[in-house]
N, C-alpha and C. Protein backbone atom coordinates (compact mmCIF):
# COMPACT_ATOMS: atom_id res chain seq x y z
N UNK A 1 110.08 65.04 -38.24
CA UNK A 1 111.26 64.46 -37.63
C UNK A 1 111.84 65.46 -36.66
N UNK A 2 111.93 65.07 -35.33
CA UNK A 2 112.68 65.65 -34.36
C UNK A 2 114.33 66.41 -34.68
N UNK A 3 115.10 66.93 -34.27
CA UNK A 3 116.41 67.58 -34.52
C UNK A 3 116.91 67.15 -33.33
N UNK A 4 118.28 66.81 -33.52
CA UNK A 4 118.84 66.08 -32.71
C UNK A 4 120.06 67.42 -32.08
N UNK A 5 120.12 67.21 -30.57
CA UNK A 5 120.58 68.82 -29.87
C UNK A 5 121.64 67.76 -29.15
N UNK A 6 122.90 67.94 -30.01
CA UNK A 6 124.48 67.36 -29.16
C UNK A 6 124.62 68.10 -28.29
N UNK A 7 125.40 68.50 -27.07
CA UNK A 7 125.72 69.18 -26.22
C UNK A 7 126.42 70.42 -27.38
N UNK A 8 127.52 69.74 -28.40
CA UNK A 8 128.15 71.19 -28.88
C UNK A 8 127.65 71.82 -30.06
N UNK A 9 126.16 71.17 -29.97
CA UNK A 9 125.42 72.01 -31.15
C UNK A 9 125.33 73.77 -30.92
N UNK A 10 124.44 73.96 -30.07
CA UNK A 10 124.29 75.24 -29.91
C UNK A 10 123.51 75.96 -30.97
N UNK A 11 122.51 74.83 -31.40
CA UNK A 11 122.37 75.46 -32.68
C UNK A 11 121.26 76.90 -32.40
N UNK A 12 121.10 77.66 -32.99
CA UNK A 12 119.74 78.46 -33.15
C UNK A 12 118.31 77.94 -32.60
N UNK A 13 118.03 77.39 -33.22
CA UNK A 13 117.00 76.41 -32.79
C UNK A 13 116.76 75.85 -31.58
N UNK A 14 117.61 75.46 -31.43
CA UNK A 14 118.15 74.95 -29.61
C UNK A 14 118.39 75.74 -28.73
N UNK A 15 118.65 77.05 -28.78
CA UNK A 15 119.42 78.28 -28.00
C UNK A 15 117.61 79.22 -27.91
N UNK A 16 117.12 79.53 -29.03
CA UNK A 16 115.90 79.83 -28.73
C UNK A 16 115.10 78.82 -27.65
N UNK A 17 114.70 77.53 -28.47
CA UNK A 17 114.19 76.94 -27.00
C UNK A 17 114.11 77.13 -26.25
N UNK A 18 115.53 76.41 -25.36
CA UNK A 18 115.72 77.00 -24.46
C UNK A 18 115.85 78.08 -23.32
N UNK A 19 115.87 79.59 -24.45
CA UNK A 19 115.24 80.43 -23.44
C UNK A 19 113.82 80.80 -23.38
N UNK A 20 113.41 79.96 -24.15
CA UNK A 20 111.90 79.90 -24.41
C UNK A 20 111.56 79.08 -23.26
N UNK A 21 112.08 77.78 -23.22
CA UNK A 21 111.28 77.17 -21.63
C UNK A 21 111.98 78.01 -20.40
N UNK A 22 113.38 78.06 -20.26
CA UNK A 22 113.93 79.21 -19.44
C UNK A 22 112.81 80.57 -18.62
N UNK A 23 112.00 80.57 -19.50
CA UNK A 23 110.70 81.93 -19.62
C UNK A 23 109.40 81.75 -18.96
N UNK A 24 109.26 80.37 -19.35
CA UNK A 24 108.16 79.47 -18.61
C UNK A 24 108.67 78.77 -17.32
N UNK A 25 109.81 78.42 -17.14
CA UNK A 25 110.06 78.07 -15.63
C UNK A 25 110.17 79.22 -14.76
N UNK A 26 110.65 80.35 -15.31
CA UNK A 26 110.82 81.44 -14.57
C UNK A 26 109.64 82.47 -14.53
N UNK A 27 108.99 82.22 -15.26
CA UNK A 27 107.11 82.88 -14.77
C UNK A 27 106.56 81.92 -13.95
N UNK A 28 107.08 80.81 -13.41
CA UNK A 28 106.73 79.98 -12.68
C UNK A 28 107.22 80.03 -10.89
N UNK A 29 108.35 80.52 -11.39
CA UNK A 29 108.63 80.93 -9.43
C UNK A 29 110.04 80.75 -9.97
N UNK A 30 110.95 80.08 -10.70
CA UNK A 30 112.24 79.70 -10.61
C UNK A 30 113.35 80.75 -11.04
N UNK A 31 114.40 81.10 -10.45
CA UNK A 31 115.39 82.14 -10.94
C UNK A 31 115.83 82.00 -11.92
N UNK A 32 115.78 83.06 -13.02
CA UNK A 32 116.08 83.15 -14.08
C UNK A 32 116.87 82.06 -14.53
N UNK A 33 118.62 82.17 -13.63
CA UNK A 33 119.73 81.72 -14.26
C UNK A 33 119.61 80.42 -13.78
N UNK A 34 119.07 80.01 -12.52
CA UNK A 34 118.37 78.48 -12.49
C UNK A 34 117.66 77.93 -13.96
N UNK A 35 116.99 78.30 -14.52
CA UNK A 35 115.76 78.31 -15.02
C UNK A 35 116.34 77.94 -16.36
N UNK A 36 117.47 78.77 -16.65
CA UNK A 36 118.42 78.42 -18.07
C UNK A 36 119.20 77.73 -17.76
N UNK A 37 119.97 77.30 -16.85
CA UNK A 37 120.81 75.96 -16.35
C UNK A 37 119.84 74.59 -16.75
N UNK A 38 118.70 74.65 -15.94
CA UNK A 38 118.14 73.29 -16.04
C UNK A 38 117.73 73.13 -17.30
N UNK A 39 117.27 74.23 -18.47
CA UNK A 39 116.91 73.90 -19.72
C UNK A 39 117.82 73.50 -20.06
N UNK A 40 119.09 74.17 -20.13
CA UNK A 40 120.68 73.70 -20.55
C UNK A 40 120.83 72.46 -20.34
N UNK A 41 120.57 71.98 -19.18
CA UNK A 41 120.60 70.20 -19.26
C UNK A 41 119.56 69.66 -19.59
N UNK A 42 118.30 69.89 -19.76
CA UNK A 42 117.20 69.28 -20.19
C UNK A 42 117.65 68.95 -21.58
N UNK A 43 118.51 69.91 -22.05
CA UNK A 43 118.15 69.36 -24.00
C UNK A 43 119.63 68.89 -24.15
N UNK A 44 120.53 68.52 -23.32
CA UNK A 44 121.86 68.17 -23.18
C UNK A 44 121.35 66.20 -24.20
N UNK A 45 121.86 65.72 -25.20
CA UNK A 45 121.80 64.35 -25.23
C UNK A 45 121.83 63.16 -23.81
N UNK A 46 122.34 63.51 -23.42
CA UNK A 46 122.91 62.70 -22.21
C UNK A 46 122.31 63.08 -20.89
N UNK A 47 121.65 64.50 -20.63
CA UNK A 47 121.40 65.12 -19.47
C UNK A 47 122.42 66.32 -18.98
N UNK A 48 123.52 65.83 -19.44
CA UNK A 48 124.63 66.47 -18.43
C UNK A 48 125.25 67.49 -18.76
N UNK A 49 125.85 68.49 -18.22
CA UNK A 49 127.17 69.29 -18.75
C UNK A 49 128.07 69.93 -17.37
N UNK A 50 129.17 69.80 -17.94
CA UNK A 50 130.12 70.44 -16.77
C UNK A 50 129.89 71.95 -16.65
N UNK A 51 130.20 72.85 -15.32
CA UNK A 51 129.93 74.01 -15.29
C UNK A 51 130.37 74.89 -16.48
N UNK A 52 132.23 74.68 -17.53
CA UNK A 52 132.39 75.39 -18.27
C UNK A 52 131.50 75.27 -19.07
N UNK A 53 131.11 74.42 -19.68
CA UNK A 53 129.90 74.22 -20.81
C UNK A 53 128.99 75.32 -20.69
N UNK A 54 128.32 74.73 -19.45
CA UNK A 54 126.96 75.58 -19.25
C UNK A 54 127.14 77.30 -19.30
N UNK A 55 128.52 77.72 -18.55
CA UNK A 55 128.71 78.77 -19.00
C UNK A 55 129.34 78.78 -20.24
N UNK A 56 129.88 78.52 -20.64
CA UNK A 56 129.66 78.80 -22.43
C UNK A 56 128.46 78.69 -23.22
N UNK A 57 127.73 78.03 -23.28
CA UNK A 57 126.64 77.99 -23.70
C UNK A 57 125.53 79.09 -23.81
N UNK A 58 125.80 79.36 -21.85
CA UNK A 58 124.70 80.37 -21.68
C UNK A 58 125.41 81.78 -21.78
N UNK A 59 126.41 81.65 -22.40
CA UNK A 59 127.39 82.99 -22.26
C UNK A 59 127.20 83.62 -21.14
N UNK A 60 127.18 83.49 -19.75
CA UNK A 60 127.51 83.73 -17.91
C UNK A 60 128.82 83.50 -17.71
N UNK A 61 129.35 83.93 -16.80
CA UNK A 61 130.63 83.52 -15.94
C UNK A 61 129.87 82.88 -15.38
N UNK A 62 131.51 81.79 -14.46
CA UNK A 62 131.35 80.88 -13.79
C UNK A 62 130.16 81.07 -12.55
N UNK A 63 130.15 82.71 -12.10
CA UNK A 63 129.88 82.21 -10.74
C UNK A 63 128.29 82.40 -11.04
N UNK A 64 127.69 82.68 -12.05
CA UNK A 64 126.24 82.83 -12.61
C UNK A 64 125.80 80.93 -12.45
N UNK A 65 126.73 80.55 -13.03
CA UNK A 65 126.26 79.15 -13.09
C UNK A 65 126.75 78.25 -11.71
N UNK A 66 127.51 78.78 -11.40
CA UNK A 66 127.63 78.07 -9.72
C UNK A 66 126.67 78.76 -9.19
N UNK A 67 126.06 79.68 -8.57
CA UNK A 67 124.61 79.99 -7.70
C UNK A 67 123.78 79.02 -8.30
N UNK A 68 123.26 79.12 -10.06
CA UNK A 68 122.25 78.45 -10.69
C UNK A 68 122.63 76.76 -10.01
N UNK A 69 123.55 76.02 -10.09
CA UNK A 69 123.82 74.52 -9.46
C UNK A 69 123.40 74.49 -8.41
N UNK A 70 123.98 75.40 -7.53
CA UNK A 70 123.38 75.24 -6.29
C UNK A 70 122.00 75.24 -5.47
N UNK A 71 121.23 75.99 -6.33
CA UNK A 71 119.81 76.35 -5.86
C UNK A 71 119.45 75.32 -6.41
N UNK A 72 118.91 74.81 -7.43
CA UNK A 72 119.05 73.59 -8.28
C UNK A 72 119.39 72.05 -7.72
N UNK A 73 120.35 71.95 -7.05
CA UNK A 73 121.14 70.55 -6.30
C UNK A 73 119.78 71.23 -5.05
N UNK A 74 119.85 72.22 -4.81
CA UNK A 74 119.56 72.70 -3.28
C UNK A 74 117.61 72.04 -3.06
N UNK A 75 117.15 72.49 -4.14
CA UNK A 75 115.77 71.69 -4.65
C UNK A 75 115.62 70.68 -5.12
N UNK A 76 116.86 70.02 -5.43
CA UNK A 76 116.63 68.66 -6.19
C UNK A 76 116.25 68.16 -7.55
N UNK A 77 116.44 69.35 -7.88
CA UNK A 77 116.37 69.15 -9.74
C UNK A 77 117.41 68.89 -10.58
N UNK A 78 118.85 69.17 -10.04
CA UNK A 78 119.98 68.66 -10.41
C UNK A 78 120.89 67.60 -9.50
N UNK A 79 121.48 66.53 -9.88
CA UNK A 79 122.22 65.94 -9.03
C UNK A 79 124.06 66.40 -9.50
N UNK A 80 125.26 66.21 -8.41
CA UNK A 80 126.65 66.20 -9.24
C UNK A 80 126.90 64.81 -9.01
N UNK A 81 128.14 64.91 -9.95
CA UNK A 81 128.13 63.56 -10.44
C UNK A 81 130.09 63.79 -11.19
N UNK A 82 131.20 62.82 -11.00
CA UNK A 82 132.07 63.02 -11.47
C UNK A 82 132.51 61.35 -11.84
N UNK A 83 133.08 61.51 -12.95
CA UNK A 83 133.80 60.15 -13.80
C UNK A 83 134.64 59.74 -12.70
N UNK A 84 134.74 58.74 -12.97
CA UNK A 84 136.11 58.43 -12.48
C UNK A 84 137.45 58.67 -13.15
N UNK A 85 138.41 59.28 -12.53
CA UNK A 85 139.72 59.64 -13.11
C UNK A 85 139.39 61.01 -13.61
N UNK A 86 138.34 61.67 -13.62
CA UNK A 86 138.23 62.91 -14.04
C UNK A 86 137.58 63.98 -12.86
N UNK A 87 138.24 65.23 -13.21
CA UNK A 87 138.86 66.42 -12.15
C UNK A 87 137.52 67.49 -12.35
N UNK A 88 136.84 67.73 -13.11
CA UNK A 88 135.44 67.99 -13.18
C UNK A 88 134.39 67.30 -12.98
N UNK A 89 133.26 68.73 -12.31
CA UNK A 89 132.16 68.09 -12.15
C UNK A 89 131.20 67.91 -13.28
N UNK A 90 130.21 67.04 -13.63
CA UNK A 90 128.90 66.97 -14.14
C UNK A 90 127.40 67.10 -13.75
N UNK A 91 127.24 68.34 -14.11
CA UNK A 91 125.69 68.48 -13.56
C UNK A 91 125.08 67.67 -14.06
N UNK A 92 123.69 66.91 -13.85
CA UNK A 92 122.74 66.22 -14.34
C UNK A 92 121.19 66.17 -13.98
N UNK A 93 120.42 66.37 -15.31
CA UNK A 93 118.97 66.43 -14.43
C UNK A 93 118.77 64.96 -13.55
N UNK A 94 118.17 65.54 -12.51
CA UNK A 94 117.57 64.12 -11.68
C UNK A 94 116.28 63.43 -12.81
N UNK A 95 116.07 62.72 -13.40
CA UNK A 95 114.69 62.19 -14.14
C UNK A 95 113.47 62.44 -13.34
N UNK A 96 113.58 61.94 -12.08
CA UNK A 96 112.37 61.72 -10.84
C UNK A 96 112.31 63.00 -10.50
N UNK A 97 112.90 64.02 -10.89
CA UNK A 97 113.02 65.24 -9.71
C UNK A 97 111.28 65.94 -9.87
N UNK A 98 110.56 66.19 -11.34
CA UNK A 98 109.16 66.25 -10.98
C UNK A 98 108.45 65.60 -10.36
N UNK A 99 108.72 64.15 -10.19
CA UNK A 99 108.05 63.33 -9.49
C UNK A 99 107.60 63.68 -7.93
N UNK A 100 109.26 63.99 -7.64
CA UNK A 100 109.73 64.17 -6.23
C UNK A 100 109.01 65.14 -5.89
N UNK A 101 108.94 66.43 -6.72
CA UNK A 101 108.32 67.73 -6.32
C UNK A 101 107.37 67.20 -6.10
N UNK A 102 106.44 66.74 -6.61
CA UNK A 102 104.81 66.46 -6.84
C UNK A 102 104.76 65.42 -6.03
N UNK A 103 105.42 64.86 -4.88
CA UNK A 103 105.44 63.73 -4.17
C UNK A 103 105.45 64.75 -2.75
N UNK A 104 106.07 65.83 -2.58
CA UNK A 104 106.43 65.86 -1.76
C UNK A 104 105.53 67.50 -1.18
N UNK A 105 104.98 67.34 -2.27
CA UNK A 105 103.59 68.86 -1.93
C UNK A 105 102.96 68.45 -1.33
N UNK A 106 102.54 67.70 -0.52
CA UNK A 106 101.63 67.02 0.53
C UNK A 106 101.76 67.48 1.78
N UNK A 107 102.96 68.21 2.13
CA UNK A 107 103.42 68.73 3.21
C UNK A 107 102.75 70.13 3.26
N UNK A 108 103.04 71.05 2.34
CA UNK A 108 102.74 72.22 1.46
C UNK A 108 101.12 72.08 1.46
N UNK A 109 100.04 71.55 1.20
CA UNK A 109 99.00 71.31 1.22
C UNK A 109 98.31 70.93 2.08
N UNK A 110 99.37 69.88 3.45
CA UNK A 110 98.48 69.82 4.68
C UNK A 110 98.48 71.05 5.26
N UNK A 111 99.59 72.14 5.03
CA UNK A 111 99.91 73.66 5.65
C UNK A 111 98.65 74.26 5.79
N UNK A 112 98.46 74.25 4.20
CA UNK A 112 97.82 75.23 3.63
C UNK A 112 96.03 74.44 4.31
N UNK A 113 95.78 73.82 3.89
CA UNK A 113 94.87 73.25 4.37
C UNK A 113 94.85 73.99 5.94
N UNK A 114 95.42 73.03 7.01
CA UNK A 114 95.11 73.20 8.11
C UNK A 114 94.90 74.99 8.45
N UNK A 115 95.88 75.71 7.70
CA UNK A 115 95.90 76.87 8.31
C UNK A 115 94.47 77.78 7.46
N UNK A 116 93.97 77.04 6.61
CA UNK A 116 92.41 77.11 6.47
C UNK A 116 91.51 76.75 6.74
N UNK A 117 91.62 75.74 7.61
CA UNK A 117 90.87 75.03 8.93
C UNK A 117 90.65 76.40 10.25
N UNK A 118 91.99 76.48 10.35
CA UNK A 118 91.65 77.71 11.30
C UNK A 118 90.92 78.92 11.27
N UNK A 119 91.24 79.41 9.82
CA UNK A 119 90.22 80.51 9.17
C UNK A 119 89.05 80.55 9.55
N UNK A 120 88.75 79.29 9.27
CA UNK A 120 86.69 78.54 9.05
C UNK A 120 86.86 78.88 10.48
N UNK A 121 87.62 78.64 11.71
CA UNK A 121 87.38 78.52 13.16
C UNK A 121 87.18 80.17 13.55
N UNK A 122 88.03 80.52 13.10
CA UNK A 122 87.69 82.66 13.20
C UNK A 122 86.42 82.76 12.61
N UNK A 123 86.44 82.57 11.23
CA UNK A 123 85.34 83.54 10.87
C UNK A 123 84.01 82.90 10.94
N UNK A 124 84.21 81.59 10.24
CA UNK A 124 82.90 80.89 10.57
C UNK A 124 82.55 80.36 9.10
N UNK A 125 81.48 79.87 8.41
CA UNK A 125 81.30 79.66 7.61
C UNK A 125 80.53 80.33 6.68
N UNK A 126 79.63 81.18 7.73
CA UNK A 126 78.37 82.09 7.41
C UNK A 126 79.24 83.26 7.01
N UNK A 127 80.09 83.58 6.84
CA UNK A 127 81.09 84.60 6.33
C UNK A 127 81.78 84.98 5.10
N UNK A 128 81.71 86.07 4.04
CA UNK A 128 82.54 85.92 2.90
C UNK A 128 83.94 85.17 3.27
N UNK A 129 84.55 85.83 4.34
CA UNK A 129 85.96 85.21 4.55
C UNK A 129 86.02 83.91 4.89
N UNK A 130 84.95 83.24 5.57
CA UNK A 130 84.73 82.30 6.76
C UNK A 130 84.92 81.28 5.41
N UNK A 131 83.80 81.55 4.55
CA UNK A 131 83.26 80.45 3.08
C UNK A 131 84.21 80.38 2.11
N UNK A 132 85.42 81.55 1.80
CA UNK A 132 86.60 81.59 0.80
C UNK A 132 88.01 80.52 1.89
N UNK A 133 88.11 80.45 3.09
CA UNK A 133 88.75 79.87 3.87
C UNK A 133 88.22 78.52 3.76
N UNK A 134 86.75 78.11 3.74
CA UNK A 134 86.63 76.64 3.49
C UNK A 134 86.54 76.05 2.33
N UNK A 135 86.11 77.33 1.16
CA UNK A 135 86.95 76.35 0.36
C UNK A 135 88.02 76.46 -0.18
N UNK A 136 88.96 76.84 0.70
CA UNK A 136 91.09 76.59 0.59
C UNK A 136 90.86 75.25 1.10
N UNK A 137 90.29 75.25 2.27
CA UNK A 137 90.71 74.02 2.85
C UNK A 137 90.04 73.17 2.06
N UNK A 138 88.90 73.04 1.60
CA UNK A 138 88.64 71.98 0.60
C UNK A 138 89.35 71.41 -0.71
N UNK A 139 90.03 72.67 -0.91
CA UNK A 139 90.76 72.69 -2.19
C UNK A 139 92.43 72.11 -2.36
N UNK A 140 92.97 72.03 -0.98
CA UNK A 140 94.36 71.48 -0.46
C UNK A 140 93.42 70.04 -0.08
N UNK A 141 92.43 69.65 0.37
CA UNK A 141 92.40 68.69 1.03
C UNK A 141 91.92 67.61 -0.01
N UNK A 142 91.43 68.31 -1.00
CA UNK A 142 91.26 67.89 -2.54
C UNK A 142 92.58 66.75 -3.07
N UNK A 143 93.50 68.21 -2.89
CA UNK A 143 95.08 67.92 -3.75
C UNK A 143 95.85 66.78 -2.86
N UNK A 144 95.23 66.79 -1.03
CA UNK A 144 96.03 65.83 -1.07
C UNK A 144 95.74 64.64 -1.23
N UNK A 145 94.36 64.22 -1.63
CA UNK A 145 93.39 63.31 -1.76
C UNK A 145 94.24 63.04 -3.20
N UNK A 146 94.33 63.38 -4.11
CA UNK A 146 94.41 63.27 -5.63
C UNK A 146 96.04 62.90 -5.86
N UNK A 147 96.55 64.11 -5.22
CA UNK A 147 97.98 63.88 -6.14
C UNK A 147 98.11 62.43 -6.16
N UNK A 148 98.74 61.59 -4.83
CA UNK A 148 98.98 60.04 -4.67
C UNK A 148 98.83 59.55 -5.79
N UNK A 149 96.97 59.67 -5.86
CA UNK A 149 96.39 58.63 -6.73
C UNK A 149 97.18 59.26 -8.35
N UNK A 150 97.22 60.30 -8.46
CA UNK A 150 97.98 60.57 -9.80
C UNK A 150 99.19 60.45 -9.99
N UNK A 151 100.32 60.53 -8.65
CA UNK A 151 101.43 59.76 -9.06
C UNK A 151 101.20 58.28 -9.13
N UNK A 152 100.72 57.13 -8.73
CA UNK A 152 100.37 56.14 -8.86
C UNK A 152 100.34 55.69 -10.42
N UNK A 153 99.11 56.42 -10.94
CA UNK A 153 99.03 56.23 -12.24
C UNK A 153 100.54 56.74 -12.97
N UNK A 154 100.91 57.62 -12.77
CA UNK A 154 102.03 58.00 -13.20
C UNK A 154 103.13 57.02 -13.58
N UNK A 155 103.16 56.45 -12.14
CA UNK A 155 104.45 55.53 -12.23
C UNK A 155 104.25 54.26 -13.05
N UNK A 156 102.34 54.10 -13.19
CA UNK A 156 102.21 52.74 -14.04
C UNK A 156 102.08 53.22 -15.23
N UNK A 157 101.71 54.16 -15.97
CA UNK A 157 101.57 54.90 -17.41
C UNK A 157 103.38 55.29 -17.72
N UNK A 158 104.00 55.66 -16.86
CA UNK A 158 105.72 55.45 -17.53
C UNK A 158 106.56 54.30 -17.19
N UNK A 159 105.90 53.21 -16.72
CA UNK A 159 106.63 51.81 -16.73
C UNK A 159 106.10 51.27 -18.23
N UNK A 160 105.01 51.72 -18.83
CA UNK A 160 104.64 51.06 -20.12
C UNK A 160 105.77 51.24 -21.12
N UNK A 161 105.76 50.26 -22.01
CA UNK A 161 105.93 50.51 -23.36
C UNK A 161 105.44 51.65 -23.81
N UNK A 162 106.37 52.48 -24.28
CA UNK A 162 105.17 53.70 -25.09
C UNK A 162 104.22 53.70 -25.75
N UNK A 163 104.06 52.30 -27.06
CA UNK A 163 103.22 51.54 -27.29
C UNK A 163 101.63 52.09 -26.64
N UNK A 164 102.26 51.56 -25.71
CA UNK A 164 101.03 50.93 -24.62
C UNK A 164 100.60 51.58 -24.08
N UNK A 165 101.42 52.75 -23.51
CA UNK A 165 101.14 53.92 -22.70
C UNK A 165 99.81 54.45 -22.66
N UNK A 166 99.52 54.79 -23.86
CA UNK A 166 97.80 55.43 -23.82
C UNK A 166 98.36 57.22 -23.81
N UNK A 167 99.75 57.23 -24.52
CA UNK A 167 100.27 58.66 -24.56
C UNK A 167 100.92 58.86 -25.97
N UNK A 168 100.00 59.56 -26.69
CA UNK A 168 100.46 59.73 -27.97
C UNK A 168 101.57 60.54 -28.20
N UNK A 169 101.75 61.65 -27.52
CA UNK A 169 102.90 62.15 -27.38
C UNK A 169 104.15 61.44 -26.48
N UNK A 170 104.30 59.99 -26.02
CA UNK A 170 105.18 59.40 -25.90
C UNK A 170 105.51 58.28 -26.78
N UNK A 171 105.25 58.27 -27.93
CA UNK A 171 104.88 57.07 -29.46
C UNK A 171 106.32 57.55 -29.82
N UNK A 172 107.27 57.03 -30.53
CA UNK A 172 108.65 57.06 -30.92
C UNK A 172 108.07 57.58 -32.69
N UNK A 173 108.93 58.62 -32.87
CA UNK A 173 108.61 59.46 -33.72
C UNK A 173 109.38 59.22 -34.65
């Protein structure tokens, strides 16, 4: 049975986690205090928490967690968001925001690609450098061939019923 993480749990359990994925987003390219913000809302019930939260939580001052929002909103992994009648903000994960990333590397991959197109044009093919340059470019031209087709499936494997999905780790536990 899963453990259920309220926003004012804070429990042990939950606080490790979290800097446990915190560790893995941030061996990944992402700034630390980014990195513990978005876990902070990842295991939020709801998604969300206002900036005091998050700095309480993550024991930071405010302005640790205002840079972390901003880089965050700035990439698109967090959206703000305020009630109506209420004077604070609410951070919130975007749901789509992996999607988006992985939608939008195509740009990033025609780069990389083309500017390994050019390589092959310097060195040639008959070349250690010439042959590691074609296959970059094979290897972006791969990804942009693929991703599509794997968000595609994506979007029809999480419109299922979990049921149905064909994802055992999405089966209601």
């Amino acid at each position: 049975m899963t453990k259920r993480v309220d926003d004012e749990s804070g429990t042990a359990d939950a606080l490790r986690f979290l800097e446990r994925f915190a560790v893995i987003m941030s061996d990944s390219g992402y700034p630390r205090m980014a990195a513990r913000v978005l876990a902070a809302l990842l295991i939020a019930d709801d998604g969300r928490r206002t900036a005091a939260e998050l700095a309480d939580m993550l024991q930071v001052g405010p302005s640790a967690v205002s840079g972390a929002v901003k880089y965050l909103m700035r990439v698109g992994m967090v959206t703000r968001e305020r009630d109506p009648g209420e004077r604070r903000d609410h951070y919130r994960v975007d749901q789509t925001a992996w999607y988006k990333a992985a939608a939008s590397s195509d740009e990033v991959f025609r780069r990389f690609e083309e500017g390994a197109r050019d390589g092959v044009e310097v060195f040639g093919t008959d070349t250690p450098a010439g042959a590691r340059m074609d296959e970059t470019r094979r290897f972006f031209a791969f990804l942009r061939r693929e991703v599509p087709q794997l968000l595609h499936k994506w979007n029809e494997v999480n419109a299922q019923p979990a049921e149905q999905s064909g994802d055992p780790d999405r089966a209601v536990r």
